[in-house]
PDB file of N, CA and C in Angstrom:
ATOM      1  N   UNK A   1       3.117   8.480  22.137  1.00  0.00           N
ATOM      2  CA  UNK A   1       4.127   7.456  22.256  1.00  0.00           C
ATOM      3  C   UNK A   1       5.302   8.022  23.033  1.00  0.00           C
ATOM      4  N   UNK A   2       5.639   7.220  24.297  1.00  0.00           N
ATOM      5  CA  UNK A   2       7.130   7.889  25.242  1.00  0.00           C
ATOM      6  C   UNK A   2       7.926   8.145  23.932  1.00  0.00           C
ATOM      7  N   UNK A   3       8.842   8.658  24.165  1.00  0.00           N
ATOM      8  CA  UNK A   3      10.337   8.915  23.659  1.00  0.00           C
ATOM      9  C   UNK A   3      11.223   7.470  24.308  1.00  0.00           C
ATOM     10  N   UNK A   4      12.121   7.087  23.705  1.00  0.00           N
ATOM     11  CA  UNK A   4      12.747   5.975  23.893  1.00  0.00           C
ATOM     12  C   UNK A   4      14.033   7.038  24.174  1.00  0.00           C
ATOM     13  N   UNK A   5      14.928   6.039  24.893  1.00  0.00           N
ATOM     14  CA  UNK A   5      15.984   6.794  25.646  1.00  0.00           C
ATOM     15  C   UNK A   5      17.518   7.026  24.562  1.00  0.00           C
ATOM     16  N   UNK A   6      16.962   6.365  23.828  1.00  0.00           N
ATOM     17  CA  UNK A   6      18.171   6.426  22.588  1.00  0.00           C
ATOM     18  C   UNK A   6      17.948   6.856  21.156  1.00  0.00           C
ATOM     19  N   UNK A   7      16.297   8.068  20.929  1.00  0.00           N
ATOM     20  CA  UNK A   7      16.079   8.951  20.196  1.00  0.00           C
ATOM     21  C   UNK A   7      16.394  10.261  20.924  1.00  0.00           C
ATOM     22  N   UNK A   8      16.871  11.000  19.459  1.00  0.00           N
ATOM     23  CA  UNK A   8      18.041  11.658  20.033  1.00  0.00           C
ATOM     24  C   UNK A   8      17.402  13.368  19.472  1.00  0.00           C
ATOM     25  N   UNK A   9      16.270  13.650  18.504  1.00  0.00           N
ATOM     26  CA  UNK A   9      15.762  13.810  17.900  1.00  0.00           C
ATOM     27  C   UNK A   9      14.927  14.898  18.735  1.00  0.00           C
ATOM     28  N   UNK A  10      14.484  15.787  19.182  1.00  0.00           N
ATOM     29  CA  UNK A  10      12.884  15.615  19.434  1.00  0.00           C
ATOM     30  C   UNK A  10      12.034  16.637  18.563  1.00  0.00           C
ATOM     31  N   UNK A  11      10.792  16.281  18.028  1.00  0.00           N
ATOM     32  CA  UNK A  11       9.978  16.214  17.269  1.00  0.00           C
ATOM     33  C   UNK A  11       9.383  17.568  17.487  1.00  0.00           C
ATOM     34  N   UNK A  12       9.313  18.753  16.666  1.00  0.00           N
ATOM     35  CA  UNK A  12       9.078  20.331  16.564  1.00  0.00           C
ATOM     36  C   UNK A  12       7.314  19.433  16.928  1.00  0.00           C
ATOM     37  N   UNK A  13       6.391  20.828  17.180  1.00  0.00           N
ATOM     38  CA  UNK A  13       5.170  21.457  17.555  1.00  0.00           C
ATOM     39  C   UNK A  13       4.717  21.824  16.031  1.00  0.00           C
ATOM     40  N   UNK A  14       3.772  21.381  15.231  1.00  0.00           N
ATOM     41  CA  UNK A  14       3.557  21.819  14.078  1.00  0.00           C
ATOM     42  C   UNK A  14       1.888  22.713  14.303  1.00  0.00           C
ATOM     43  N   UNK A  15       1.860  23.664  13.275  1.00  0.00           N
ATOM     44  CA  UNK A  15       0.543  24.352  13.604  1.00  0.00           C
ATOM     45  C   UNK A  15      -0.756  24.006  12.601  1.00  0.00           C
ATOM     46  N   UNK A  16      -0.026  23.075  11.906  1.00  0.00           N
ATOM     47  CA  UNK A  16      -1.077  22.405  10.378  1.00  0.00           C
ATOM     48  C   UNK A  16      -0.507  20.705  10.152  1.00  0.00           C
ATOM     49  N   UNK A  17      -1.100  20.083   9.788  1.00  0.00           N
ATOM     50  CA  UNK A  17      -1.360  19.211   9.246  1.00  0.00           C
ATOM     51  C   UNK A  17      -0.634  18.960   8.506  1.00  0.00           C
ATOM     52  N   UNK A  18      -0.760  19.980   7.181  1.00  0.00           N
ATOM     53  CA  UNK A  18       0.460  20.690   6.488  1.00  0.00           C
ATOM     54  C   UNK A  18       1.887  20.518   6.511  1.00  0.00           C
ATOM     55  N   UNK A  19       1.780  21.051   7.770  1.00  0.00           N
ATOM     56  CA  UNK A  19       3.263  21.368   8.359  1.00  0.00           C
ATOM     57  C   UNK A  19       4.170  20.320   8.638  1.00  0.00           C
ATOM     58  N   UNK A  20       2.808  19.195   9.307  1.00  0.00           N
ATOM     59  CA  UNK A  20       3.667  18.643   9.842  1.00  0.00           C
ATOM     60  C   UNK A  20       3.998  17.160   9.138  1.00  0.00           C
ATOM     61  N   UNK A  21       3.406  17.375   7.483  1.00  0.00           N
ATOM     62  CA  UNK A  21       3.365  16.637   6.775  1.00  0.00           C
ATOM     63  C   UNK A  21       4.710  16.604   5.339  1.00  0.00           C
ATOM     64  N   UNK A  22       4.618  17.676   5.519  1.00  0.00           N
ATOM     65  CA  UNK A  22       5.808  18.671   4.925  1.00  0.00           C
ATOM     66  C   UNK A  22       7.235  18.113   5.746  1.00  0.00           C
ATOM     67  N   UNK A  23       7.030  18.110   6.835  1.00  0.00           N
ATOM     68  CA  UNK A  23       8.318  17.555   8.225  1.00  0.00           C
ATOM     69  C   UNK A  23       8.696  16.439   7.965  1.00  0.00           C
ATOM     70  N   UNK A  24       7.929  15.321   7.903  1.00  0.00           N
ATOM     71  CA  UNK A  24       7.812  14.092   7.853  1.00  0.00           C
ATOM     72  C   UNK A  24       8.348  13.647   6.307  1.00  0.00           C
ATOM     73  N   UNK A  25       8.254  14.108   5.223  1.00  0.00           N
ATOM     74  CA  UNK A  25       8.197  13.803   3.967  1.00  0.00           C
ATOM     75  C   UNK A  25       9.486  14.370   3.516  1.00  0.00           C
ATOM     76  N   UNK A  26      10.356  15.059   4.330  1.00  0.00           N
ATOM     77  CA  UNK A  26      11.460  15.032   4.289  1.00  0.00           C
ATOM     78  C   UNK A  26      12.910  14.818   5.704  1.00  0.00           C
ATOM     79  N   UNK A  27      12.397  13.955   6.415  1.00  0.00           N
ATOM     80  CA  UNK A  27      12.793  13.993   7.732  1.00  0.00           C
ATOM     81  C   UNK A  27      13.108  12.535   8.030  1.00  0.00           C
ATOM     82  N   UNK A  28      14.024  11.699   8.284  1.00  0.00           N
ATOM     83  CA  UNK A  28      14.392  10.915   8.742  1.00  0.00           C
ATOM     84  C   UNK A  28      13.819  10.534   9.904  1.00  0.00           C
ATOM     85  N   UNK A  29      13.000   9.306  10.006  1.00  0.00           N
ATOM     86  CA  UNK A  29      11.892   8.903  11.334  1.00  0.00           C
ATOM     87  C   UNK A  29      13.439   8.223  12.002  1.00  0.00           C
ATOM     88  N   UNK A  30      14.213   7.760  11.459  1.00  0.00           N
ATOM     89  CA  UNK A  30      15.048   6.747  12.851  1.00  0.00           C
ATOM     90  C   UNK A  30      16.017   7.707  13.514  1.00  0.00           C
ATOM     91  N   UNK A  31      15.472   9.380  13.546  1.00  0.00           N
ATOM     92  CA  UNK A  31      16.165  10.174  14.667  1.00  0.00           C
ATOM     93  C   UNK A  31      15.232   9.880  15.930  1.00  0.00           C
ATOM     94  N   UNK A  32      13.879   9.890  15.235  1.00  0.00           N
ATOM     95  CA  UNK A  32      13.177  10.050  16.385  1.00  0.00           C
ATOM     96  C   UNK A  32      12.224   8.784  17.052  1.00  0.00           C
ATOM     97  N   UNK A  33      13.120   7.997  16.484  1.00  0.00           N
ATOM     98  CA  UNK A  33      12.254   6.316  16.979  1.00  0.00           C
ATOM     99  C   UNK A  33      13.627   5.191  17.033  1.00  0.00           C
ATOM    100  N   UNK A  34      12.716   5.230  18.445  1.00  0.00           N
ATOM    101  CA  UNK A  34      13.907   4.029  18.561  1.00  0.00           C
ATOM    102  C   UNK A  34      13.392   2.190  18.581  1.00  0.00           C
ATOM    103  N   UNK A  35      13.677   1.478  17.283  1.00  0.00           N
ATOM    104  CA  UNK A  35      12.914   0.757  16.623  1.00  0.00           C
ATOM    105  C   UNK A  35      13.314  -0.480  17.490  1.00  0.00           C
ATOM    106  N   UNK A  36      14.687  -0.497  18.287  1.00  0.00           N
ATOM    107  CA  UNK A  36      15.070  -1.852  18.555  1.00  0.00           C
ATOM    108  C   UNK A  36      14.182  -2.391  19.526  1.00  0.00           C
ATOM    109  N   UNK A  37      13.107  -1.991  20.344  1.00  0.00           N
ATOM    110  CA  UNK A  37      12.243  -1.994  21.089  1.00  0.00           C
ATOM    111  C   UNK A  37      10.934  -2.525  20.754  1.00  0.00           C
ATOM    112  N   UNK A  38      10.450  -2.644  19.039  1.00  0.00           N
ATOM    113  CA  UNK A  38       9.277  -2.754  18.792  1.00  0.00           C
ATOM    114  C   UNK A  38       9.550  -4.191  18.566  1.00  0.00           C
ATOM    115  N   UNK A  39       8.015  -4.345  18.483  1.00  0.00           N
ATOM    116  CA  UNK A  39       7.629  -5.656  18.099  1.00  0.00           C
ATOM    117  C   UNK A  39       6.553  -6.039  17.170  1.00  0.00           C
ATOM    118  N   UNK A  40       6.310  -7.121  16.203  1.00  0.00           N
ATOM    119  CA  UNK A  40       5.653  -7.366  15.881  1.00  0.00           C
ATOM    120  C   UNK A  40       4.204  -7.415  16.517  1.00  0.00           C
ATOM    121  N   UNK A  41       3.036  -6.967  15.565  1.00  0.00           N
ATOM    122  CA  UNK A  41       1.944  -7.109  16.177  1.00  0.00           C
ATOM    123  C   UNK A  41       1.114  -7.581  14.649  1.00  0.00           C
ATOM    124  N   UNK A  42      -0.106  -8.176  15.135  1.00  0.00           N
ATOM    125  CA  UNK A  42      -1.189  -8.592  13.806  1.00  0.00           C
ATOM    126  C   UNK A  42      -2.772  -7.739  14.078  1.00  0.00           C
ATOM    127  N   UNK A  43      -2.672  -7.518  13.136  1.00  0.00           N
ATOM    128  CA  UNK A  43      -4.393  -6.863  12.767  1.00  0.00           C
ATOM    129  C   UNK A  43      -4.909  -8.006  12.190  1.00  0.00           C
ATOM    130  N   UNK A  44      -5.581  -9.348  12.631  1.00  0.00           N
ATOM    131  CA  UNK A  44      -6.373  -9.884  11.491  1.00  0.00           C
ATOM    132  C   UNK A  44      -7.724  -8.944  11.022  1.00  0.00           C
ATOM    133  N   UNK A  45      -8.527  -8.431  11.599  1.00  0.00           N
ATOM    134  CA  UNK A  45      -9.318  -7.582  11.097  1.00  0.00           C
ATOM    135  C   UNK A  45      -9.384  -6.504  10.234  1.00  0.00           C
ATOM    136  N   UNK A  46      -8.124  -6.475   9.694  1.00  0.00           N
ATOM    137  CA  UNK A  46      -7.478  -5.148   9.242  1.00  0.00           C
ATOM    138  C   UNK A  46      -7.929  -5.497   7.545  1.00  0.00           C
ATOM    139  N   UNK A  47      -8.472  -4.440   6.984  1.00  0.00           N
ATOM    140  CA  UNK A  47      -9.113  -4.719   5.785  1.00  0.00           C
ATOM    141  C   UNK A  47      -8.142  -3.707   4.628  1.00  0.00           C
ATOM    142  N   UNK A  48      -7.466  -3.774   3.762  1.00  0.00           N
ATOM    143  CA  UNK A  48      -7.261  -2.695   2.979  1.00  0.00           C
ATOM    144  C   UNK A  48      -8.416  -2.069   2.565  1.00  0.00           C
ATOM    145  N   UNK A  49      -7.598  -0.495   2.185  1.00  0.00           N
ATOM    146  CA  UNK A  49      -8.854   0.045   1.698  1.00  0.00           C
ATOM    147  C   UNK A  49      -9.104   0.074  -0.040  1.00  0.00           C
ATOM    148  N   UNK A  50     -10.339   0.336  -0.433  1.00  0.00           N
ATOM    149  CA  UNK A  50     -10.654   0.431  -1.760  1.00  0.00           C
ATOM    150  C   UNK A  50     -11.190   0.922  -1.775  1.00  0.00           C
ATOM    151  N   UNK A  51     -11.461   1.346  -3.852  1.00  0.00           N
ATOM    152  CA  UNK A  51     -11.756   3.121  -4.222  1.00  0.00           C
ATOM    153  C   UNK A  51     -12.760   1.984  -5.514  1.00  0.00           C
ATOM    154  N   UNK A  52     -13.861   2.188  -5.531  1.00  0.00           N
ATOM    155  CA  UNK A  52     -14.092   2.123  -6.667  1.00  0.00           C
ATOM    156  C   UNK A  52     -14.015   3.093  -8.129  1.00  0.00           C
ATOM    157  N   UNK A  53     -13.729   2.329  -9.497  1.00  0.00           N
ATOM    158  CA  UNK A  53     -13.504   2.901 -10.259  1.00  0.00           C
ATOM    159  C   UNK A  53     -14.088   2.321 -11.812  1.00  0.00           C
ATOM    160  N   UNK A  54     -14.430   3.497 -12.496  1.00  0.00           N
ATOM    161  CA  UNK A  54     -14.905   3.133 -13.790  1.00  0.00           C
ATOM    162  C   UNK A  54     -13.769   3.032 -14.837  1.00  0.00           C
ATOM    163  N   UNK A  55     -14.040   1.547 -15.507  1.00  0.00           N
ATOM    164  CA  UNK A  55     -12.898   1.746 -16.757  1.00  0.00           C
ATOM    165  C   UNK A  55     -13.684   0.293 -17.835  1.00  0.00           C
ATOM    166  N   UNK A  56     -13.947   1.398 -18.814  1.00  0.00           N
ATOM    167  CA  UNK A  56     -14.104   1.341 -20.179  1.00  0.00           C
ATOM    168  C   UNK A  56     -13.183  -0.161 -20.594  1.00  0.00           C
ATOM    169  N   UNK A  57     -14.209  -1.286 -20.607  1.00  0.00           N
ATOM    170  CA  UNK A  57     -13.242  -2.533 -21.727  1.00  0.00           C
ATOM    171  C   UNK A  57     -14.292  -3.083 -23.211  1.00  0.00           C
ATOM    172  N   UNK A  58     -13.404  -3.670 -23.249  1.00  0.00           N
ATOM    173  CA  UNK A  58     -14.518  -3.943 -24.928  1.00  0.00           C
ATOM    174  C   UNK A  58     -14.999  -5.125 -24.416  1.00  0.00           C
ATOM    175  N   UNK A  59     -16.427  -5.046 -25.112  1.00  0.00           N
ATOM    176  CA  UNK A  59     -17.265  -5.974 -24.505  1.00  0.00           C
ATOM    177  C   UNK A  59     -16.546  -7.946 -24.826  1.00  0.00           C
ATOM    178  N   UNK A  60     -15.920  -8.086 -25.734  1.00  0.00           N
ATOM    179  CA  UNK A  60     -15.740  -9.295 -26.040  1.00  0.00           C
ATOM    180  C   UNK A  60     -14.492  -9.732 -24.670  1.00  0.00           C
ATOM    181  N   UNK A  61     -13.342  -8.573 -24.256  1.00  0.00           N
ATOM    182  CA  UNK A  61     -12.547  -8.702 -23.226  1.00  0.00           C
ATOM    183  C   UNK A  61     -13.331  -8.983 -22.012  1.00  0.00           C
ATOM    184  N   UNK A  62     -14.310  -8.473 -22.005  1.00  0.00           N
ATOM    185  CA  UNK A  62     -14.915  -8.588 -20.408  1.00  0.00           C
ATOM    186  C   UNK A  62     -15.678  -9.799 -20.389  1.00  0.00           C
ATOM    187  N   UNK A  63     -16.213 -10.366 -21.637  1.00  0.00           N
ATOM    188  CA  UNK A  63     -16.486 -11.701 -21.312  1.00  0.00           C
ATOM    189  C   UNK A  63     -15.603 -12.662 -21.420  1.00  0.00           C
ATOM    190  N   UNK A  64     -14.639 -12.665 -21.873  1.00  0.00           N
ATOM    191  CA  UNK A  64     -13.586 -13.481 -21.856  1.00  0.00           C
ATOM    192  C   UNK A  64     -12.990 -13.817 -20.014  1.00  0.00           C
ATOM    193  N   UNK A  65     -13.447 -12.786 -19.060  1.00  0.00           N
ATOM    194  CA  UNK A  65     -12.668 -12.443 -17.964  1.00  0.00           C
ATOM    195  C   UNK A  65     -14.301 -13.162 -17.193  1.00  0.00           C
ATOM    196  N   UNK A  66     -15.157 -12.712 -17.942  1.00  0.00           N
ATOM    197  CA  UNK A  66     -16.497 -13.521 -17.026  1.00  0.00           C
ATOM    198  C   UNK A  66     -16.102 -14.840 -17.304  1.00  0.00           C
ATOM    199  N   UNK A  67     -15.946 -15.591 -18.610  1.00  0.00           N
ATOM    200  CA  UNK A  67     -15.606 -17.348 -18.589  1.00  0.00           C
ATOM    201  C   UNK A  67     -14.658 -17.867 -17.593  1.00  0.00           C
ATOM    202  N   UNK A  68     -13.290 -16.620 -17.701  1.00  0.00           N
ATOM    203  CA  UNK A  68     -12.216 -17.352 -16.769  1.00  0.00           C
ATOM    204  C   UNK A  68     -12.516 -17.195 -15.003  1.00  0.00           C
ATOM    205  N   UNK A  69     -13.482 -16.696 -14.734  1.00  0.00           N
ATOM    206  CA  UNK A  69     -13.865 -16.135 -13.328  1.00  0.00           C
ATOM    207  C   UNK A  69     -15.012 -17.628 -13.155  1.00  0.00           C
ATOM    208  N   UNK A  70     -15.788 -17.956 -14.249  1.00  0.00           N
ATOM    209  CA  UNK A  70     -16.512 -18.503 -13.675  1.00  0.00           C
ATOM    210  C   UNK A  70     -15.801 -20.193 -14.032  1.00  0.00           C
ATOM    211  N   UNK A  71     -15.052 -19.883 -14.435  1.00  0.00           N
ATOM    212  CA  UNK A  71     -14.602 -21.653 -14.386  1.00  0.00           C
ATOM    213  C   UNK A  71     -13.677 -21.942 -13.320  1.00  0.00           C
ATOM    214  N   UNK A  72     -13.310 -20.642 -13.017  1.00  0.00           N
ATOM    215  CA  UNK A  72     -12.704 -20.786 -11.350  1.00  0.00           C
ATOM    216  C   UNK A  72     -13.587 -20.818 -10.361  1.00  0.00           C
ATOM    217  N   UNK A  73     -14.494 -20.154 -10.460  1.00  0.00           N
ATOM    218  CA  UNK A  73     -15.724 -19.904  -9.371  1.00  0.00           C
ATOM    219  C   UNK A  73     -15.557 -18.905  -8.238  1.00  0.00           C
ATOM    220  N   UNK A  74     -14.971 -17.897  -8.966  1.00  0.00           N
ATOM    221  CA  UNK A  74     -15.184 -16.417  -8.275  1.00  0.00           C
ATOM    222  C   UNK A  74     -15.226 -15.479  -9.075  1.00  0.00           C
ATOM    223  N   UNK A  75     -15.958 -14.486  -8.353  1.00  0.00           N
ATOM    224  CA  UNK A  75     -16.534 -13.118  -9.136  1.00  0.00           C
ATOM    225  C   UNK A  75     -15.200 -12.678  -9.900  1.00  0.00           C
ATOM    226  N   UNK A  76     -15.985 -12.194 -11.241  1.00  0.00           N
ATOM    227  CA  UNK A  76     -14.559 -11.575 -12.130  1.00  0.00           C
ATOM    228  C   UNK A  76     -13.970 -10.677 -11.912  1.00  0.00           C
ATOM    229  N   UNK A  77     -14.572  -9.559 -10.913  1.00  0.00           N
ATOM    230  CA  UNK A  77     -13.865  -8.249 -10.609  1.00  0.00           C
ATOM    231  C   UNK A  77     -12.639  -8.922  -9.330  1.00  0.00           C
ATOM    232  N   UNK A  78     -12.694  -9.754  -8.655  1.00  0.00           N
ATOM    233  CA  UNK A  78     -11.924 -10.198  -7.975  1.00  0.00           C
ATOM    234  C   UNK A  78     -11.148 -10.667  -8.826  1.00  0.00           C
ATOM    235  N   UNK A  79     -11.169 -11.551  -9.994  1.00  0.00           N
ATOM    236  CA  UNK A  79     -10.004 -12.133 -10.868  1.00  0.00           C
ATOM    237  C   UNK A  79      -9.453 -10.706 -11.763  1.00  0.00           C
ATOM    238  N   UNK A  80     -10.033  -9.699 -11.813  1.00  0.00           N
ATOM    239  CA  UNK A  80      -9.595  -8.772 -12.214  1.00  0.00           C
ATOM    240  C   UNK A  80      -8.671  -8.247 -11.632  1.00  0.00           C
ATOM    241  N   UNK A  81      -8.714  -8.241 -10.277  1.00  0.00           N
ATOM    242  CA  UNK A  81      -8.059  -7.414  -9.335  1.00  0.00           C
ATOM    243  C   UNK A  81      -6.631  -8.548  -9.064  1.00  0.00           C
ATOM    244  N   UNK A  82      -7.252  -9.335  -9.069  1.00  0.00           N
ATOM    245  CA  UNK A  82      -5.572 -10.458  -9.168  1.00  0.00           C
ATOM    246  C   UNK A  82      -4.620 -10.498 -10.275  1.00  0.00           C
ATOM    247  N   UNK A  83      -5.380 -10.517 -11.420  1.00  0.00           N
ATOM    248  CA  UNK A  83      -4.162 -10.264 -12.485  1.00  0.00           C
ATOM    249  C   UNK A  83      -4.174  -8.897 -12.619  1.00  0.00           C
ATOM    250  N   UNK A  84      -4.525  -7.710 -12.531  1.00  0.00           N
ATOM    251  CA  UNK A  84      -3.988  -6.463 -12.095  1.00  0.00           C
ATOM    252  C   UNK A  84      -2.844  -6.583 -11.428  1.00  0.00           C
ATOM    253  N   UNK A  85      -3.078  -6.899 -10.116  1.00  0.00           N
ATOM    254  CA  UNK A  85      -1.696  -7.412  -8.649  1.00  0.00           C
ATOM    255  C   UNK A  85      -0.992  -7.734  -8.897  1.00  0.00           C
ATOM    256  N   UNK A  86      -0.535  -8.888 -10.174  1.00  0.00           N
ATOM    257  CA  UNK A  86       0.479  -9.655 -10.690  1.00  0.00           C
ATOM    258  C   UNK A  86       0.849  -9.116 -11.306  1.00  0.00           C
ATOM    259  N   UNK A  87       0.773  -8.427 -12.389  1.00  0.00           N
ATOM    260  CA  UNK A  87       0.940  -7.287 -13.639  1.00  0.00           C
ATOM    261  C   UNK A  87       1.823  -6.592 -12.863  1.00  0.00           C
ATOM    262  N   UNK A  88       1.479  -5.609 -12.487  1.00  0.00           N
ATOM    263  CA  UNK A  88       1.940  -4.410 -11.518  1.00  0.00           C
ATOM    264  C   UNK A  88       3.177  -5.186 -10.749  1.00  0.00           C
ATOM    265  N   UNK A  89       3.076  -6.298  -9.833  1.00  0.00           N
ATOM    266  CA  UNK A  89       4.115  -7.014  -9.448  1.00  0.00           C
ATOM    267  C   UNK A  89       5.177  -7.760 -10.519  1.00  0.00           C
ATOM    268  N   UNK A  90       4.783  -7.691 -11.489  1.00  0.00           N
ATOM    269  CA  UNK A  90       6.052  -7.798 -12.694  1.00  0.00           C
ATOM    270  C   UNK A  90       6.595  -6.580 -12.962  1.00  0.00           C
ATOM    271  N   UNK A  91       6.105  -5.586 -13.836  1.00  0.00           N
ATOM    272  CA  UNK A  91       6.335  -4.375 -14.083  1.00  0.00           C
ATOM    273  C   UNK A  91       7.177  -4.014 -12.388  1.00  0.00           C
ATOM    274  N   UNK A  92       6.843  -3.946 -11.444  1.00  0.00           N
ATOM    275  CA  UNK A  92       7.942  -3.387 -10.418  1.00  0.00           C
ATOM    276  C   UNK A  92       9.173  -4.020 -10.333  1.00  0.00           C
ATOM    277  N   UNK A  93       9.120  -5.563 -10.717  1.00  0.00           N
ATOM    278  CA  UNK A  93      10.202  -5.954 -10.300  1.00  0.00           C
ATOM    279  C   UNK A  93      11.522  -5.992 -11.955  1.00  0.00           C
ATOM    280  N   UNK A  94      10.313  -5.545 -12.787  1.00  0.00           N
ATOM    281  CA  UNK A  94      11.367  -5.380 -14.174  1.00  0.00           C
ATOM    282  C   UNK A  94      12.450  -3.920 -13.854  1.00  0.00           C
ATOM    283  N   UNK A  95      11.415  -3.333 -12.952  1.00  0.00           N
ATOM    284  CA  UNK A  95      11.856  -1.663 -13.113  1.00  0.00           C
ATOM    285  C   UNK A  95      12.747  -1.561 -12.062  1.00  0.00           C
ATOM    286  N   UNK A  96      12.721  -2.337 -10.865  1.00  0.00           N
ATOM    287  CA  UNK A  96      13.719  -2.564 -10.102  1.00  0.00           C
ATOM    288  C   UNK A  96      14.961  -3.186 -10.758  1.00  0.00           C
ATOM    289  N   UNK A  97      14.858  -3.954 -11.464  1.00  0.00           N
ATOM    290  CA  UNK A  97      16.385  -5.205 -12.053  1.00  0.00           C
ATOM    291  C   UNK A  97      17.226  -3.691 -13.271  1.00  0.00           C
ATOM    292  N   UNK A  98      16.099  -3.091 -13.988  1.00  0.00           N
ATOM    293  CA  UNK A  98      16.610  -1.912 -14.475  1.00  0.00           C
ATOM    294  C   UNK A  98      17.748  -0.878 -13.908  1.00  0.00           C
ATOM    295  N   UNK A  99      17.528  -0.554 -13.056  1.00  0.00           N
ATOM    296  CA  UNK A  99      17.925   0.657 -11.857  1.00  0.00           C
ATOM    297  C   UNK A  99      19.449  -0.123 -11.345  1.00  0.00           C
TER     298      UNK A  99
END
């Protein structure tokens, strides 16, 4: 990526990955980017990524989550993964109003 004429910054030679991860994780990017220049762009193809994972529920909970999946008419691990999303999106915004 050029250098923009109004980063002021320029960016050390790192010899690891490491290094230059270490740089970044404590380094202010708007020395070395000059943002007023960018623009929006779209990935529709752009997929998040996922990890599958094992977790232990009691059998009467997991059918309770198969009834409510199928009276909506999508797979339950997807309705799983939505009220997960929402959960987590409460809990952040409690812990934000906290602070």
């Amino acid at each position: 990526m050029p250098r923009s004429k109004r980063s002021s910054t320029k960016v050390p030679k790192f010899r690891t990955e490491a290094e230059e991860r270490e740089y970044w994780e404590r380094t202010d990017s708007t020395k070395h980017v000059d943002w007023s220049d960018a623009r929006a762009i779209r990935l529709p193809l752009l997929r998040p990524s996922s990890t599958a994972i094992s977790v232990r529920l009691p059998d009467t909970l997991l059918a309770e989550l198969k009834l409510l999946a199928n009276e909506r008419d999508v797979p339950y691990q997807s309705l799983m993964k939505v009220y997960l999303a929402d959960r987590v999106a409460v809990e952040r915004r409690r812990r934000r109003q906290r602070v």
